[in-house]
N, C-alpha and C. Protein backbone atom coordinates (compact mmCIF):
# COMPACT_ATOMS: atom_id res chain seq x y z
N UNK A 1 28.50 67.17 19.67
CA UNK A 1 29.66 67.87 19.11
C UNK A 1 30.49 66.84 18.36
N UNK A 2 30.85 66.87 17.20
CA UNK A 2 31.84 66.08 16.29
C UNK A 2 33.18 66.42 16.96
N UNK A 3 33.76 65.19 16.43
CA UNK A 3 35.40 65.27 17.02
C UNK A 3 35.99 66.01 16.19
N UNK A 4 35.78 65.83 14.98
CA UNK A 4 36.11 66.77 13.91
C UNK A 4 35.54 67.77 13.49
N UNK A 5 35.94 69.51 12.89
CA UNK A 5 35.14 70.31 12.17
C UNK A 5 36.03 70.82 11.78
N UNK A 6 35.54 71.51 10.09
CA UNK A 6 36.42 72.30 9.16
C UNK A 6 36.50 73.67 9.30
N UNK A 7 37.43 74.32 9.73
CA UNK A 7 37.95 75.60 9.43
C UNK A 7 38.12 76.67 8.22
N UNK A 8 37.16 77.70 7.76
CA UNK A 8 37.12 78.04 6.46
C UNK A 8 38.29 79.13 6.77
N UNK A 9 39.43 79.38 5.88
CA UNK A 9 40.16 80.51 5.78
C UNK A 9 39.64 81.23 4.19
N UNK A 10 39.49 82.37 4.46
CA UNK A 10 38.89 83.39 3.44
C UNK A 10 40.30 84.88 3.33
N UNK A 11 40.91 84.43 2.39
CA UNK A 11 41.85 85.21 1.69
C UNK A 11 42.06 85.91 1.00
N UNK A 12 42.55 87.21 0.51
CA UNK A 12 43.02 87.58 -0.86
C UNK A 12 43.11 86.80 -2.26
N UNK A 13 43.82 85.62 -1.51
CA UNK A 13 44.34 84.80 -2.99
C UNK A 13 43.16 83.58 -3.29
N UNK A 14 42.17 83.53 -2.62
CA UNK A 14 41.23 82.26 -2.30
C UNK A 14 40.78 81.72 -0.78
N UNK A 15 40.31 80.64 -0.85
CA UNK A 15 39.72 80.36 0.61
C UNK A 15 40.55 78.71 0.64
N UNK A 16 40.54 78.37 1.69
CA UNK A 16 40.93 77.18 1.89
C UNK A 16 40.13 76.77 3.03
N UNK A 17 40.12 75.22 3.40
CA UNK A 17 39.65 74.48 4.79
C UNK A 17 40.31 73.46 4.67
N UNK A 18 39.96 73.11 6.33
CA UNK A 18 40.70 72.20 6.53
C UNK A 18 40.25 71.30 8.19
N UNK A 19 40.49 70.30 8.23
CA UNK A 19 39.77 69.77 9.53
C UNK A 19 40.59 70.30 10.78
N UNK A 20 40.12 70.35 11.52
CA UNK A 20 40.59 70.68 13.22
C UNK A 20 39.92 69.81 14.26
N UNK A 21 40.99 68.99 15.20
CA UNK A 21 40.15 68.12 16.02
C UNK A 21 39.09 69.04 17.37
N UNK A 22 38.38 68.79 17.38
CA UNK A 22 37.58 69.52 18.79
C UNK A 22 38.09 69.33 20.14
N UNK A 23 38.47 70.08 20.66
CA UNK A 23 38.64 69.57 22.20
C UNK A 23 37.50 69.67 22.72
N UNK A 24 37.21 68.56 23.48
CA UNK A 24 35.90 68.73 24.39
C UNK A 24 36.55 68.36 25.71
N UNK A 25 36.08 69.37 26.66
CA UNK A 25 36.24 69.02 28.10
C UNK A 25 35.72 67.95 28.17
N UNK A 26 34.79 67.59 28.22
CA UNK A 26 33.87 66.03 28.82
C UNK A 26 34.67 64.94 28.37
N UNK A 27 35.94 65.16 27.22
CA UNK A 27 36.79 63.85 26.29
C UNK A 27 37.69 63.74 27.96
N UNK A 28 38.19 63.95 28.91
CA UNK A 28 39.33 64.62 29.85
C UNK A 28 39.02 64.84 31.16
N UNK A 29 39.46 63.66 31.74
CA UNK A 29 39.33 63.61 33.43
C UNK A 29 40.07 64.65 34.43
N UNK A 30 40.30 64.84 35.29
CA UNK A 30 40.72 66.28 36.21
C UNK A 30 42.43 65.29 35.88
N UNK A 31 42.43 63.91 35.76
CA UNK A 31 43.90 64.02 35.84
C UNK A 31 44.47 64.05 34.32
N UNK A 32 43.66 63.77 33.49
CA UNK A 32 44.14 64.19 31.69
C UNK A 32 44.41 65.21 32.15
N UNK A 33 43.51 66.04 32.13
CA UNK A 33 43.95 67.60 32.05
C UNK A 33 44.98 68.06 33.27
N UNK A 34 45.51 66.85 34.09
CA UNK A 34 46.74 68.10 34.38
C UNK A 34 48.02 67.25 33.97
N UNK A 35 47.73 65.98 33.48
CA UNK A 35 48.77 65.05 32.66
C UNK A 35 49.02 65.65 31.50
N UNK A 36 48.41 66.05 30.51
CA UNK A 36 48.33 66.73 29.81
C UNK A 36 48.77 68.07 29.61
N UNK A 37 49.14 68.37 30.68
CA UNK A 37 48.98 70.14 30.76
C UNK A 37 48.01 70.83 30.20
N UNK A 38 46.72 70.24 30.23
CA UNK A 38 45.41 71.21 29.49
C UNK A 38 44.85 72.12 30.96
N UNK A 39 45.63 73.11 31.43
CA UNK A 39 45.24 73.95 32.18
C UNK A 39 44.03 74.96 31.78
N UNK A 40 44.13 75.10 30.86
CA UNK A 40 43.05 76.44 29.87
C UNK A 40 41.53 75.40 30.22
N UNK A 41 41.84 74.10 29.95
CA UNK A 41 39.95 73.64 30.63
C UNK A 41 40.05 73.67 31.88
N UNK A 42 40.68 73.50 32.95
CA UNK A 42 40.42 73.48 34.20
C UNK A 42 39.43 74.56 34.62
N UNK A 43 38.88 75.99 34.03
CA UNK A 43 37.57 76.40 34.52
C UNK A 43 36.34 76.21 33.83
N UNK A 44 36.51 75.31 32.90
CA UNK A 44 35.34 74.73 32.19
C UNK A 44 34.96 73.31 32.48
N UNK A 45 35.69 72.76 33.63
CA UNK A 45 35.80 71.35 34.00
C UNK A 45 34.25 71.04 34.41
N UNK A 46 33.91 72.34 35.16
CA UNK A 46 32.22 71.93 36.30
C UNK A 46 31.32 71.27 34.67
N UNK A 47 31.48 71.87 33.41
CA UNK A 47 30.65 71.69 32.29
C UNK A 47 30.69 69.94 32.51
N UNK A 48 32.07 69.11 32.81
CA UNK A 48 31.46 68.00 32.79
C UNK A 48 30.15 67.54 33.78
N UNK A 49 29.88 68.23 34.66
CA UNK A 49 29.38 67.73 35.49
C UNK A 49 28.03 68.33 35.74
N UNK A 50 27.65 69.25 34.93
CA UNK A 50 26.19 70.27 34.48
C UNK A 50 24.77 69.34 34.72
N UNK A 51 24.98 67.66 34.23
CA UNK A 51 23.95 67.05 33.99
C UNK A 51 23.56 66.47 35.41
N UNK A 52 24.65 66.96 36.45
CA UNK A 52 24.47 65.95 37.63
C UNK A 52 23.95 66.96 38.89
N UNK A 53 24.09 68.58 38.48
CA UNK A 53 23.87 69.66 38.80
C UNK A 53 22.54 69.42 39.98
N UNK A 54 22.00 69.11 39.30
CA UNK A 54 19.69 69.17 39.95
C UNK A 54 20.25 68.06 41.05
N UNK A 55 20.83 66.79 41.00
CA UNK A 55 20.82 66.42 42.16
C UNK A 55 22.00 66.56 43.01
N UNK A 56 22.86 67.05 42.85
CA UNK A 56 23.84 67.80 43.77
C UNK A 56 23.14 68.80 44.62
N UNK A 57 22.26 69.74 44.26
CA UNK A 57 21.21 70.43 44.80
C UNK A 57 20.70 70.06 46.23
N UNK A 58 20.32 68.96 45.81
CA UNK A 58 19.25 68.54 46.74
C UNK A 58 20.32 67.25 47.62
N UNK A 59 21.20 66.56 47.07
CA UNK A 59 22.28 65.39 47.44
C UNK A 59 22.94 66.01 48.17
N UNK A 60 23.52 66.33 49.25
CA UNK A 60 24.64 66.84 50.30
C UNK A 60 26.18 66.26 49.72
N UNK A 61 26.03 64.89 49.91
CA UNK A 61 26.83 63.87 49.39
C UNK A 61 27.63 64.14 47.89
N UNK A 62 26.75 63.96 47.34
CA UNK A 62 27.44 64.26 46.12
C UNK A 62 27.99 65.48 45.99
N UNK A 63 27.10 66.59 46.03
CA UNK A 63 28.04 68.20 46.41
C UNK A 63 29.49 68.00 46.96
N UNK A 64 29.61 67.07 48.01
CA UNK A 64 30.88 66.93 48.64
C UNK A 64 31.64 66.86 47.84
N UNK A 65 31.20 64.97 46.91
CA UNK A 65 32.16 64.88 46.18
C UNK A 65 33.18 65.79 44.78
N UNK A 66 32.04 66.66 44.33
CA UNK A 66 32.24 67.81 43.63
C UNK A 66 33.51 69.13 44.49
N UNK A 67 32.89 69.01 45.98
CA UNK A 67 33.69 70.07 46.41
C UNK A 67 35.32 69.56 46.82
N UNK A 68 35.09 68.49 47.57
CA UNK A 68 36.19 67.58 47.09
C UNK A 68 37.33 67.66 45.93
N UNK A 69 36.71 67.48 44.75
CA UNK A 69 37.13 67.41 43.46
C UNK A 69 37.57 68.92 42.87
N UNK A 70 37.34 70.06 43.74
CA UNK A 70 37.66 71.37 43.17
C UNK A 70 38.88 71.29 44.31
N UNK A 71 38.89 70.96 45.89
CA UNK A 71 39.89 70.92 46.73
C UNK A 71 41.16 70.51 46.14
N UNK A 72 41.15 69.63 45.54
CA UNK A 72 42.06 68.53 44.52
C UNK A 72 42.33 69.38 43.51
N UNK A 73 41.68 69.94 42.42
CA UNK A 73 42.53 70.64 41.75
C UNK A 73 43.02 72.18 42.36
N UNK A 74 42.82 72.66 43.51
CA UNK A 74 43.51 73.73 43.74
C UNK A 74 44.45 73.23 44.42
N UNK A 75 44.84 72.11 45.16
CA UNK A 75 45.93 70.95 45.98
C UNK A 75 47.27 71.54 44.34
N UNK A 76 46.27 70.77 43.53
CA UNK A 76 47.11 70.21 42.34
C UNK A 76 48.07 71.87 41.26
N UNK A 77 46.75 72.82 41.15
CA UNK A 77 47.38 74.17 41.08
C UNK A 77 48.60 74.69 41.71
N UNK A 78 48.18 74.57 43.04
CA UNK A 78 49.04 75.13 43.90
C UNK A 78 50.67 74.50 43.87
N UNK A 79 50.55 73.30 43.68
CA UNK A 79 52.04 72.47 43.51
C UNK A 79 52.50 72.88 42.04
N UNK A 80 51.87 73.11 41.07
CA UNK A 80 52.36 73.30 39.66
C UNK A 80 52.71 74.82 40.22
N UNK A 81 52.69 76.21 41.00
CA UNK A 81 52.82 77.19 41.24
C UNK A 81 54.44 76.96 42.22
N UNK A 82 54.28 76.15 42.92
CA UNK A 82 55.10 76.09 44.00
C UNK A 82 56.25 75.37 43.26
N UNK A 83 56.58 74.90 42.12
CA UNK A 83 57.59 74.19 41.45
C UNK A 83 57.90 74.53 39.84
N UNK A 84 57.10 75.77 40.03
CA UNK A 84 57.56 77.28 38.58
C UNK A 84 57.02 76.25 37.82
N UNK A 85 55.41 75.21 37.37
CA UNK A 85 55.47 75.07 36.18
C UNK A 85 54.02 76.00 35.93
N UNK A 86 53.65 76.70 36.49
CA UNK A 86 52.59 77.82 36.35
C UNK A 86 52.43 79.09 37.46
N UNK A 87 52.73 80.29 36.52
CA UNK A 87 52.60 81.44 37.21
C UNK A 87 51.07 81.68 38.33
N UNK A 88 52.04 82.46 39.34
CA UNK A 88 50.94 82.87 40.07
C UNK A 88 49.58 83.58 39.20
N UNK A 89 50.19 84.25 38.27
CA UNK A 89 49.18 85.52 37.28
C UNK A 89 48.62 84.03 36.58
N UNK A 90 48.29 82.96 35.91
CA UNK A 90 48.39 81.98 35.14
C UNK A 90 46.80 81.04 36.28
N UNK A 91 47.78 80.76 37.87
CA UNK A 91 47.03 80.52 38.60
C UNK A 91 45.65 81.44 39.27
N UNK A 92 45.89 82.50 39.39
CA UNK A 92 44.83 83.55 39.55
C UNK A 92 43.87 83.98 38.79
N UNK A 93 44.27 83.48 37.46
CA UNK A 93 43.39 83.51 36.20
C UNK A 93 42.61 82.46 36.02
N UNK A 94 42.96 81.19 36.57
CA UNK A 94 42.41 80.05 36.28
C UNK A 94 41.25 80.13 37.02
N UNK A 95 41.83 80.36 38.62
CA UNK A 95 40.76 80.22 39.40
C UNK A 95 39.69 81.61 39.05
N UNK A 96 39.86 82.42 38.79
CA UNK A 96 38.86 83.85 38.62
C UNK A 96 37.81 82.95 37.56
N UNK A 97 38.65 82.45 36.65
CA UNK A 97 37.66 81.81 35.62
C UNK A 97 37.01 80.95 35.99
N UNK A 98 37.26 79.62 36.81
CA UNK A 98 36.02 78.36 37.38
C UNK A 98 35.44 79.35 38.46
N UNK A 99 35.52 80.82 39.30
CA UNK A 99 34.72 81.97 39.46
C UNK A 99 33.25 81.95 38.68
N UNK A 100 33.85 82.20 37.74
CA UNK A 100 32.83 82.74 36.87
C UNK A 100 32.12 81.99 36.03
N UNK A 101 32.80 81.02 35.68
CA UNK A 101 32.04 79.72 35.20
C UNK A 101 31.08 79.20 36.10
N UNK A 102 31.57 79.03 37.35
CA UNK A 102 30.61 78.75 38.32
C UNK A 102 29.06 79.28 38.68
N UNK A 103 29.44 80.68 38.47
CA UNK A 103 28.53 81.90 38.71
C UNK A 103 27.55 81.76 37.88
N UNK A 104 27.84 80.98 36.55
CA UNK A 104 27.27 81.39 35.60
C UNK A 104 26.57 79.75 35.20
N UNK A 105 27.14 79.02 35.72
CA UNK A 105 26.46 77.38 35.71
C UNK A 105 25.73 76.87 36.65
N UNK A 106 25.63 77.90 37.63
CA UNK A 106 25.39 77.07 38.57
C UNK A 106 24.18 78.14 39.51
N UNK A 107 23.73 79.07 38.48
CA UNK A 107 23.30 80.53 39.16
C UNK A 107 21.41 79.98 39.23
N UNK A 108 20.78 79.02 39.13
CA UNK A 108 19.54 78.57 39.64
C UNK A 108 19.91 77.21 40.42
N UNK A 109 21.47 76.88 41.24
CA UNK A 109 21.44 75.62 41.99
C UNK A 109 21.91 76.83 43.35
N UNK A 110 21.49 77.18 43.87
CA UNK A 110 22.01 78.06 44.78
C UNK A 110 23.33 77.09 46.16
N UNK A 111 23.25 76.04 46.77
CA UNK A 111 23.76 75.25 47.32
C UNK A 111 25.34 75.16 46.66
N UNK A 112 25.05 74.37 45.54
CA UNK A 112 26.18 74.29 44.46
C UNK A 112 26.96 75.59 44.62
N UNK A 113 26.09 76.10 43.79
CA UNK A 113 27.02 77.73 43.79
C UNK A 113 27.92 78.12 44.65
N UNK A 114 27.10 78.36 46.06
CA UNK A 114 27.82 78.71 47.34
C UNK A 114 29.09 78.00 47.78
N UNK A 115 28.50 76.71 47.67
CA UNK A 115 29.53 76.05 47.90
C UNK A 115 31.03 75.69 47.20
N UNK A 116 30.82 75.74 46.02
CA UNK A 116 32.14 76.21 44.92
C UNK A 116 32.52 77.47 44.79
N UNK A 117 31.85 78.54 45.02
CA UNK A 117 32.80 79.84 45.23
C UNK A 117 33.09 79.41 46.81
N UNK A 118 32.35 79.22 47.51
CA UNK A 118 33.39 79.09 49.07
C UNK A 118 34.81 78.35 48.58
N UNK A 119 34.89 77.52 48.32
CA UNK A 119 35.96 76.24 48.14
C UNK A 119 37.10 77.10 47.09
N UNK A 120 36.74 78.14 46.12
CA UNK A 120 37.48 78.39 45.16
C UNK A 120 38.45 79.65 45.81
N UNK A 121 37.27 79.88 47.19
CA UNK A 121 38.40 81.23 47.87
C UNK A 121 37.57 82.50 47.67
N UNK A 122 36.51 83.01 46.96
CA UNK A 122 36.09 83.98 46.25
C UNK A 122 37.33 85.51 46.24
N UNK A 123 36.91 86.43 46.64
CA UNK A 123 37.63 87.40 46.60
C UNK A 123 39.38 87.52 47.12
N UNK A 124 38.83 86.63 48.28
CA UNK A 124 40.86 86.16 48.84
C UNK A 124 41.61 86.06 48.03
N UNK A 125 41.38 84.95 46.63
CA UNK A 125 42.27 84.25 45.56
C UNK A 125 42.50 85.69 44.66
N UNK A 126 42.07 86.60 44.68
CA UNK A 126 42.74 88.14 44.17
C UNK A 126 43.65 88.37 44.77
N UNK A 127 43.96 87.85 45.98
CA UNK A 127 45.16 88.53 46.78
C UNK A 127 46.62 88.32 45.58
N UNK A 128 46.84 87.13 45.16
CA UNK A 128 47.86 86.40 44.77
C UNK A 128 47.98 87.54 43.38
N UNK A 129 47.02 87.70 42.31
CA UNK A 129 47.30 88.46 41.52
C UNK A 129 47.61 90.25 41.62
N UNK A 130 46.81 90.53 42.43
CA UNK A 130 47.19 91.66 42.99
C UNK A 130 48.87 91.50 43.60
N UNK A 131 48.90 90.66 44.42
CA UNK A 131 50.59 91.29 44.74
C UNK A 131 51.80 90.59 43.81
N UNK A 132 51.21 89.49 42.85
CA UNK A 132 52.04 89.93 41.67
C UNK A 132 51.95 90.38 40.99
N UNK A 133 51.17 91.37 40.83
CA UNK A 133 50.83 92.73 39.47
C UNK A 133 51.39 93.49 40.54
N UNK A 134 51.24 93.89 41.72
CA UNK A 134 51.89 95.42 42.37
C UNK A 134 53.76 94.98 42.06
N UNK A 135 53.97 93.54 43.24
CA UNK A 135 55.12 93.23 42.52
C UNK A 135 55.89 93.84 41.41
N UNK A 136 55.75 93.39 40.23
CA UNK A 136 56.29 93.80 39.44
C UNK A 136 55.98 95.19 38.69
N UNK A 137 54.95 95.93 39.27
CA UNK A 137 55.15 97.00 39.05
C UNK A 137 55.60 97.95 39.63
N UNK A 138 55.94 97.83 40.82
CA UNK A 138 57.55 98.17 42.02
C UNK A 138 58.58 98.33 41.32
N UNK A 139 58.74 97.03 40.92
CA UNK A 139 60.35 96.70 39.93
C UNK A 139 60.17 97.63 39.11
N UNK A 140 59.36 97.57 38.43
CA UNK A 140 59.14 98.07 37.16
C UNK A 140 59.38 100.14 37.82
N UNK A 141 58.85 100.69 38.13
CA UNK A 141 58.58 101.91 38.96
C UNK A 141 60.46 102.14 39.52
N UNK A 142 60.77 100.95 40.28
CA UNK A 142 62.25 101.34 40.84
C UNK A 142 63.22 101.32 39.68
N UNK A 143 63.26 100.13 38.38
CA UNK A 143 63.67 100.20 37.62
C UNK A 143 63.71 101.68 36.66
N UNK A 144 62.60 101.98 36.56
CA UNK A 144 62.18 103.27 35.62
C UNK A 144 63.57 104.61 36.84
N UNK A 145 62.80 104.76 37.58
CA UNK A 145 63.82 105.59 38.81
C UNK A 145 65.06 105.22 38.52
N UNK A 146 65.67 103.95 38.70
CA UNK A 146 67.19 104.01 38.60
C UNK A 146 67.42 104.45 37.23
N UNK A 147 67.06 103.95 35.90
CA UNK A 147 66.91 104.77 34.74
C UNK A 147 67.12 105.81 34.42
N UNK A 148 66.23 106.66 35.06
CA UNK A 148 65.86 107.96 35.21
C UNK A 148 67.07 108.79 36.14
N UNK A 149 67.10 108.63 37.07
CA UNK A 149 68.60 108.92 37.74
C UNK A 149 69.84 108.79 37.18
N UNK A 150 70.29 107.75 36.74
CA UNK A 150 71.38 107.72 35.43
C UNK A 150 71.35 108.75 34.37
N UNK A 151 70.58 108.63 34.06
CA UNK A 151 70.32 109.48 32.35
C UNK A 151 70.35 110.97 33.13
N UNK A 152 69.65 111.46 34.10
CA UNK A 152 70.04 112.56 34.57
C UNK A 152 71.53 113.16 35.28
N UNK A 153 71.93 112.10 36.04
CA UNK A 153 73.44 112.20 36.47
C UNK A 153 74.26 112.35 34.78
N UNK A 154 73.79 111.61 33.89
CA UNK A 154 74.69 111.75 32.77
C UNK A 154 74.37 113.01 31.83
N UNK A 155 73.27 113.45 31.63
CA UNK A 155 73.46 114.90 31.64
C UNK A 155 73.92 116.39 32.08
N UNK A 156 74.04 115.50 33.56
CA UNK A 156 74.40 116.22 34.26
C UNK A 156 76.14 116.46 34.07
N UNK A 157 76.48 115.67 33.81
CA UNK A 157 78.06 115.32 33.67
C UNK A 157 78.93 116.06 32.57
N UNK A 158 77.49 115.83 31.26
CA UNK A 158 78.16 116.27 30.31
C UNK A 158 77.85 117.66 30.22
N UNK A 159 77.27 118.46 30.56
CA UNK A 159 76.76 119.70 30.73
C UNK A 159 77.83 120.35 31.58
N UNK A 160 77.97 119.65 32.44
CA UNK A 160 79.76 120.29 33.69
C UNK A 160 81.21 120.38 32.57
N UNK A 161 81.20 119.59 31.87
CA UNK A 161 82.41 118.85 30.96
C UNK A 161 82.07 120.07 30.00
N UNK A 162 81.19 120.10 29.39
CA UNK A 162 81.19 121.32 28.27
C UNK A 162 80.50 122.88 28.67
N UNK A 163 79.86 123.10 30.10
CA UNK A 163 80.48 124.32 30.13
C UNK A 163 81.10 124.80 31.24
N UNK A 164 81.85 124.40 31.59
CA UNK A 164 83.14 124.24 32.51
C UNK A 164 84.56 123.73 31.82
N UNK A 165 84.18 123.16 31.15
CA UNK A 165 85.95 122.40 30.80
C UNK A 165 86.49 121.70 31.34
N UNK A 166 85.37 120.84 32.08
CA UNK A 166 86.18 119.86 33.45
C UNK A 166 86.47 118.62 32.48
N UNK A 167 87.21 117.52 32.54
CA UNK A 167 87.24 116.40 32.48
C UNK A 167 86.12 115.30 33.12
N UNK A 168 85.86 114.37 32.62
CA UNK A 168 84.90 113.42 33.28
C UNK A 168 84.71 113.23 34.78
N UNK A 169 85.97 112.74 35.00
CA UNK A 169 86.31 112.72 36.62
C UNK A 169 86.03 113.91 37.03
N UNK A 170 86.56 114.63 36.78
CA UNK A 170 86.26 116.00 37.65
C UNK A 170 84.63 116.09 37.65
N UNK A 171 84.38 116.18 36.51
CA UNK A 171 82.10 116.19 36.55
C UNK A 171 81.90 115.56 37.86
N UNK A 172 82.69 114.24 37.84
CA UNK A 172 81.72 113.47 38.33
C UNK A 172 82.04 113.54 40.27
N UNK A 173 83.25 113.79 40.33
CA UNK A 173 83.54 114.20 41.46
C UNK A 173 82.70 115.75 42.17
N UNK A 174 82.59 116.65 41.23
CA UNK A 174 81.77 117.82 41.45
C UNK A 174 79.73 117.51 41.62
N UNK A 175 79.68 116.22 41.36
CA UNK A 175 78.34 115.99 41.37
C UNK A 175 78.29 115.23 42.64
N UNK A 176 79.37 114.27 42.76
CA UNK A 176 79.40 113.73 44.31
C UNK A 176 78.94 112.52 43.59
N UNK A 177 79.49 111.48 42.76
CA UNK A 177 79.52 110.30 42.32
C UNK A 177 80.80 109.51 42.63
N UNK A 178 80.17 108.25 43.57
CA UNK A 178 81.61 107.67 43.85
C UNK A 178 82.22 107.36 42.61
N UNK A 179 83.58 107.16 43.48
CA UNK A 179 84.70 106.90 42.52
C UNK A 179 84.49 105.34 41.85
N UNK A 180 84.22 104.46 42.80
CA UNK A 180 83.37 103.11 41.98
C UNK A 180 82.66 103.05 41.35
N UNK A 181 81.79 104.08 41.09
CA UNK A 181 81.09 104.13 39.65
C UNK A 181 81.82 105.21 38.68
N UNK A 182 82.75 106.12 38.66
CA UNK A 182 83.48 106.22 37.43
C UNK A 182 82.94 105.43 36.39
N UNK A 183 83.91 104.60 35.69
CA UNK A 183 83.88 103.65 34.89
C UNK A 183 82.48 103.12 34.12
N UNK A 184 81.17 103.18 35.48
CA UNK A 184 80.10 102.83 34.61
C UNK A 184 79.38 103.95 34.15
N UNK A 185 79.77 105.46 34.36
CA UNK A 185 79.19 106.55 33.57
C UNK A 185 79.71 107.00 32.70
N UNK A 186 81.45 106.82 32.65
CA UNK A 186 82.62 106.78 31.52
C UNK A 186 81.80 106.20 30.36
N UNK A 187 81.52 105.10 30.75
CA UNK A 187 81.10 104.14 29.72
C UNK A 187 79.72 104.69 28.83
N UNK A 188 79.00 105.68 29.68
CA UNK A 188 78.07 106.00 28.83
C UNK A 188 78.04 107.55 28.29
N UNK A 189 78.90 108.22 28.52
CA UNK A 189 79.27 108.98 28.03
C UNK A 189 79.55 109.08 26.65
């Protein structure tokens, strides 16, 4: 792979190119990439290590050191999660992906395999995205409801006010709205 390759843009007005450096995982040690903040290779990381694959297989030892080396970056995940510089959804994605990278690199070393989806958590590490996707779609659901309750109390209000002839207060007293919120349905009136 060249460090360099040109990019053709094809336009309306003409085409242009231009060079773009390559990122290669194999350029980037597990601590570049988290010195770096190159999180997006962290599930393409095993690619450095593809050529060493056949005797990890059969090596106990070395497997370790590999499983080791995935322990370490989920150590290292987990602290970038625990100090807001990467979302749980961010972290759950990463790992689903060295998942599947795995699955897919490692799917005639059977040993390997097993042993890096064990270490990565397999199905458990869904827990984290699942209850921040339900999470915020709670909020999201209670938010919509309180919404929804407002906008109906405020129809409700103005519908009393024009066919009744009540005043605001009065609506809102006839609907059974405290008197501490007055002011914030006034306001949307």
């Amino acid at each position: 792979m060249p460090k360099e390759m040109n990019v053709n843009i094809n336009t309306p007005g003409g085409s242009c190119s231009y060079p773009v450096k390559v990122v290669r995982v194999n350029d980037y040690s597990l601590d570049d990439i988290f010195e770096k903040k190159l999180y997006f290779l962290l599930p393409f990381y095993l690619f450095t290590k593809e050529k060493e694959l056949p005797e990890m297989e059969c090596d106990i030892s070395k497997a370790d050191n590999l499983i080791r080396e995935y322990e370490n970056m989920l150590i290292r995940i987990d602290k970038l999660v625990e100090n807001n510089d990467l979302s749980v959804y961010s972290r759950g994605v990463i790992i689903k992906l060295i998942i599947e990278v795995n699955e897919k690199l490692t799917n005639k070393y059977k040993n390997v395999n097993q042993r890096v989806g064990d270490c990565m958590g397999g199905k458990v590490l869904d827990l984290d995205i699942i209850k921040a996707h339900d999470a915020g779609k709670s909020e999201g659901y209670a938010e919509g409801r309180a919404e929804g309750i407002e906008e109906d109390s405020i129809i409700h209000i103005r519908n009393i006010i024009n066919n009744l002839k009540l005043t605001a207060e009065q609506a809102m007293e006839a609907l059974g709205i405290a008197k501490s919120d007055y002011n914030k349905y006034i306001n949307m009136l």
